[in-house]
N, C-alpha and C. Protein backbone atom coordinates (compact mmCIF):
# COMPACT_ATOMS: atom_id res chain seq x y z
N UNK A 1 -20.78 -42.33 -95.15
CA UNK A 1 -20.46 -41.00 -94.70
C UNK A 1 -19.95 -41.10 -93.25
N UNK A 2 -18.98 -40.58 -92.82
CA UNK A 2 -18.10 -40.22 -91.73
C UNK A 2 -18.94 -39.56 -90.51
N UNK A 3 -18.25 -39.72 -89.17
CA UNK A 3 -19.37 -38.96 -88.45
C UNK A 3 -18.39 -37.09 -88.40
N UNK A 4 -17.63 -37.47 -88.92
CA UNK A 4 -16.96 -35.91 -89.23
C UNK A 4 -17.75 -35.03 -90.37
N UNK A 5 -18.30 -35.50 -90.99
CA UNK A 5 -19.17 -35.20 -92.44
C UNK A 5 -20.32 -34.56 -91.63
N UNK A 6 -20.84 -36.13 -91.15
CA UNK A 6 -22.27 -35.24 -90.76
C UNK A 6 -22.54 -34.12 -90.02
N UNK A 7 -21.57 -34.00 -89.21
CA UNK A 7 -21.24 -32.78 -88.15
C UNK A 7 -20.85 -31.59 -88.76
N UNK A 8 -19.87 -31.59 -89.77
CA UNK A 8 -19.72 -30.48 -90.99
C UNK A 8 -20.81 -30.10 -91.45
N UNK A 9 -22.00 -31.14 -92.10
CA UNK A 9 -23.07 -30.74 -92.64
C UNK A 9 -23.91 -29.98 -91.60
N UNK A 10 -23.89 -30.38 -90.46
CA UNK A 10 -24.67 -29.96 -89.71
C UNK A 10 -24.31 -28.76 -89.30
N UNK A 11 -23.19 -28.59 -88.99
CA UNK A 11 -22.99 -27.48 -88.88
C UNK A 11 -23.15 -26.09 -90.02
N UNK A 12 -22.94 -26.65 -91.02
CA UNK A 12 -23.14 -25.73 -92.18
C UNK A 12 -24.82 -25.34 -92.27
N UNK A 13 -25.71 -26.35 -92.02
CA UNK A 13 -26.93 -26.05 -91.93
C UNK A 13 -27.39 -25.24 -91.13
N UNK A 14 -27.01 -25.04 -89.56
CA UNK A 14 -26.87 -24.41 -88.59
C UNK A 14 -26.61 -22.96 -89.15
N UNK A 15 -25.38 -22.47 -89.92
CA UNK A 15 -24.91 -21.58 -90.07
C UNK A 15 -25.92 -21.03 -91.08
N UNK A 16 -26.85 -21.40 -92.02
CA UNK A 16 -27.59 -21.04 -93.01
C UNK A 16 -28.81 -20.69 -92.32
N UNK A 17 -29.46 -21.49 -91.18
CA UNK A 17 -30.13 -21.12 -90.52
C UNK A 17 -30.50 -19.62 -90.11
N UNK A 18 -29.13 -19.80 -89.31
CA UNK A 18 -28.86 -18.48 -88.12
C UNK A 18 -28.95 -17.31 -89.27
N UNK A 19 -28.20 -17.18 -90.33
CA UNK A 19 -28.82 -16.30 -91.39
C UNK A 19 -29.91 -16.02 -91.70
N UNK A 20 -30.53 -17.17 -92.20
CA UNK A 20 -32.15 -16.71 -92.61
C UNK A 20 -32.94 -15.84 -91.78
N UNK A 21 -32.56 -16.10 -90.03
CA UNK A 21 -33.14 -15.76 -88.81
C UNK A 21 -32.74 -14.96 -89.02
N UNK A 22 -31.96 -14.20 -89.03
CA UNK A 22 -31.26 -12.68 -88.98
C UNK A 22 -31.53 -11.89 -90.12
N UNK A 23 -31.89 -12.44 -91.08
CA UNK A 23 -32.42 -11.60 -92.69
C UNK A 23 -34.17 -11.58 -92.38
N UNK A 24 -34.38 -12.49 -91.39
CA UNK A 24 -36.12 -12.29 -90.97
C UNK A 24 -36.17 -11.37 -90.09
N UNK A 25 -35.33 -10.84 -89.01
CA UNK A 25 -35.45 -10.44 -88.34
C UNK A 25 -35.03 -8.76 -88.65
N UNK A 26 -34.50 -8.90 -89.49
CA UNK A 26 -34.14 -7.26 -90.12
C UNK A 26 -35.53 -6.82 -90.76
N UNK A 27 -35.97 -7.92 -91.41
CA UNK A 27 -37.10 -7.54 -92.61
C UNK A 27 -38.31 -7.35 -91.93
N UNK A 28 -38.60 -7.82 -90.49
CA UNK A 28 -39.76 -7.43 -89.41
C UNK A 28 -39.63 -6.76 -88.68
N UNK A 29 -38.62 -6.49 -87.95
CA UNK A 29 -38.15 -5.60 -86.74
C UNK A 29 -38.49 -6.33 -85.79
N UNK A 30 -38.37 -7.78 -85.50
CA UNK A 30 -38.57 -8.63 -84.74
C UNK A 30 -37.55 -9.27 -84.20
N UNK A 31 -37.29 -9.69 -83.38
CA UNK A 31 -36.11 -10.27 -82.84
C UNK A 31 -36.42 -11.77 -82.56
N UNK A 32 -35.82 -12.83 -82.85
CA UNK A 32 -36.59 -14.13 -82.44
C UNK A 32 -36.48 -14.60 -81.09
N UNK A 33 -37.73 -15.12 -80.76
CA UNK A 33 -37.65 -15.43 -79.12
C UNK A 33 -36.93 -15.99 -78.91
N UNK A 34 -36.78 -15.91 -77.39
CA UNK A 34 -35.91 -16.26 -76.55
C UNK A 34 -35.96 -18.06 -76.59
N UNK A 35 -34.68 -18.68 -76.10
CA UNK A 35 -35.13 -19.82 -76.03
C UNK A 35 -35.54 -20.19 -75.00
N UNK A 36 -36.94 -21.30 -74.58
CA UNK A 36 -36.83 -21.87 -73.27
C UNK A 36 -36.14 -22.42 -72.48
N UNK A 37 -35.72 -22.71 -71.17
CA UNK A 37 -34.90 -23.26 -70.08
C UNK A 37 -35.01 -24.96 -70.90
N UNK A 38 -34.43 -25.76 -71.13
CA UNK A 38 -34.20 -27.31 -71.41
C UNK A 38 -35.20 -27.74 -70.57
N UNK A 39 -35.73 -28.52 -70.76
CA UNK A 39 -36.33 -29.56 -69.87
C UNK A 39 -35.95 -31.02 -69.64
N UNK A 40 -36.10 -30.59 -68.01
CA UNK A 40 -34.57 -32.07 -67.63
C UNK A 40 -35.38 -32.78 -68.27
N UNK A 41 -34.64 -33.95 -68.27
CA UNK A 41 -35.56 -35.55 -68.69
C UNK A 41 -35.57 -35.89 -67.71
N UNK A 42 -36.79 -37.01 -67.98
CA UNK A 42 -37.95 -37.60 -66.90
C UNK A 42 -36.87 -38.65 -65.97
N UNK A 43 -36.79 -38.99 -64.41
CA UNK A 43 -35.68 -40.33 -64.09
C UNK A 43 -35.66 -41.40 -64.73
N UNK A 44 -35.05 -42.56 -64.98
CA UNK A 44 -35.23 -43.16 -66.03
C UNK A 44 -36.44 -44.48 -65.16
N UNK A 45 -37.04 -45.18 -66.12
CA UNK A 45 -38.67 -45.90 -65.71
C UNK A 45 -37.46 -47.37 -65.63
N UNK A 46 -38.48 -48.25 -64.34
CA UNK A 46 -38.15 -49.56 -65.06
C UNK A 46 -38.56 -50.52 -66.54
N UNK A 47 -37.95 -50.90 -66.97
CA UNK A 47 -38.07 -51.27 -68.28
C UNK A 47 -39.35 -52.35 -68.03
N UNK A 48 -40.15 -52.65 -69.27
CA UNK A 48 -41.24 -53.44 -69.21
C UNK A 48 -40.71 -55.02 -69.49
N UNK A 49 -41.50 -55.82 -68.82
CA UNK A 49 -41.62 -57.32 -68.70
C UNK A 49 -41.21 -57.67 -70.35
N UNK A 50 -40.64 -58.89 -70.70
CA UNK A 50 -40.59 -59.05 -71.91
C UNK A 50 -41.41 -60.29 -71.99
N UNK A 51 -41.95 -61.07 -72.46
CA UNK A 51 -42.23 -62.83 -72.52
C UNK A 51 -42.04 -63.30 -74.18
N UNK A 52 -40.74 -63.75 -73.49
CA UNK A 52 -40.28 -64.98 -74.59
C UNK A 52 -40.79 -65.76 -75.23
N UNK A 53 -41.31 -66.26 -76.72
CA UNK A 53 -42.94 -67.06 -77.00
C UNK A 53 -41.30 -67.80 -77.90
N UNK A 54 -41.97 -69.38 -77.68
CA UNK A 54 -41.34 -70.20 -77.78
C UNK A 54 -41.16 -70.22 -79.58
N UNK A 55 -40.17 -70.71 -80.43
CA UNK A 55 -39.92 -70.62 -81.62
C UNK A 55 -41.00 -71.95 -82.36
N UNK A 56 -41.11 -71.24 -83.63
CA UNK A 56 -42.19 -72.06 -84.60
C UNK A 56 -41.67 -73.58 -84.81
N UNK A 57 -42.06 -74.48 -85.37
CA UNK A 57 -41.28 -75.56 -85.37
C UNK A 57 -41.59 -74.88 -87.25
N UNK A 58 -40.25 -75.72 -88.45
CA UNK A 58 -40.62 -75.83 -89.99
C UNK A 58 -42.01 -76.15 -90.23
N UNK A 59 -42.55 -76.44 -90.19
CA UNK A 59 -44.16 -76.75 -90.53
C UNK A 59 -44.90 -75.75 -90.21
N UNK A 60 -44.78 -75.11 -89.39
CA UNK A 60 -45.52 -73.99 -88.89
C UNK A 60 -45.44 -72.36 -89.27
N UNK A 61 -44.41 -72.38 -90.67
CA UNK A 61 -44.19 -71.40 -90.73
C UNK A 61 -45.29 -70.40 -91.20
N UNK A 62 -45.58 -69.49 -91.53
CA UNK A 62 -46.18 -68.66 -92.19
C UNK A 62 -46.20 -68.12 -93.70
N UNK A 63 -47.65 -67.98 -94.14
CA UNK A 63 -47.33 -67.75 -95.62
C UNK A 63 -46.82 -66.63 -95.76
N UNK A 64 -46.66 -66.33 -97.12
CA UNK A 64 -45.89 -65.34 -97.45
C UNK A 64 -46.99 -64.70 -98.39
């Protein structure tokens, strides 16, 4: 699947959504809340230590 597809789909889902919300919102007399302000993301962290563990020798492999 294409990334043009998924974006169609998505969008079509979107659009089925926003309906349902609006057929709920007739049928309660409710209006759906507001959305919250985004919340920035966090600065980005330094990444963690990695340690390299040396490779198995053939004999050492593991069962299966």
């Amino acid at each position: 699947m294409d990334e043009h597809a998924i974006r169609e789909g998505v969008r079509r889902i979107g659009e089925v959504v926003r309906e349902q919300v609006e057929l709920f919102s007739t049928l309660t007399g409710h209006a759906p809340a507001a959305r919250d302000e985004p919340v920035p993301a966090p600065p980005d962290e330094e990444l963690a230590d990695v340690l390299h563990l040396p490779k198995r020798a053939n004999r050492e492999r593991r069962a299966r």
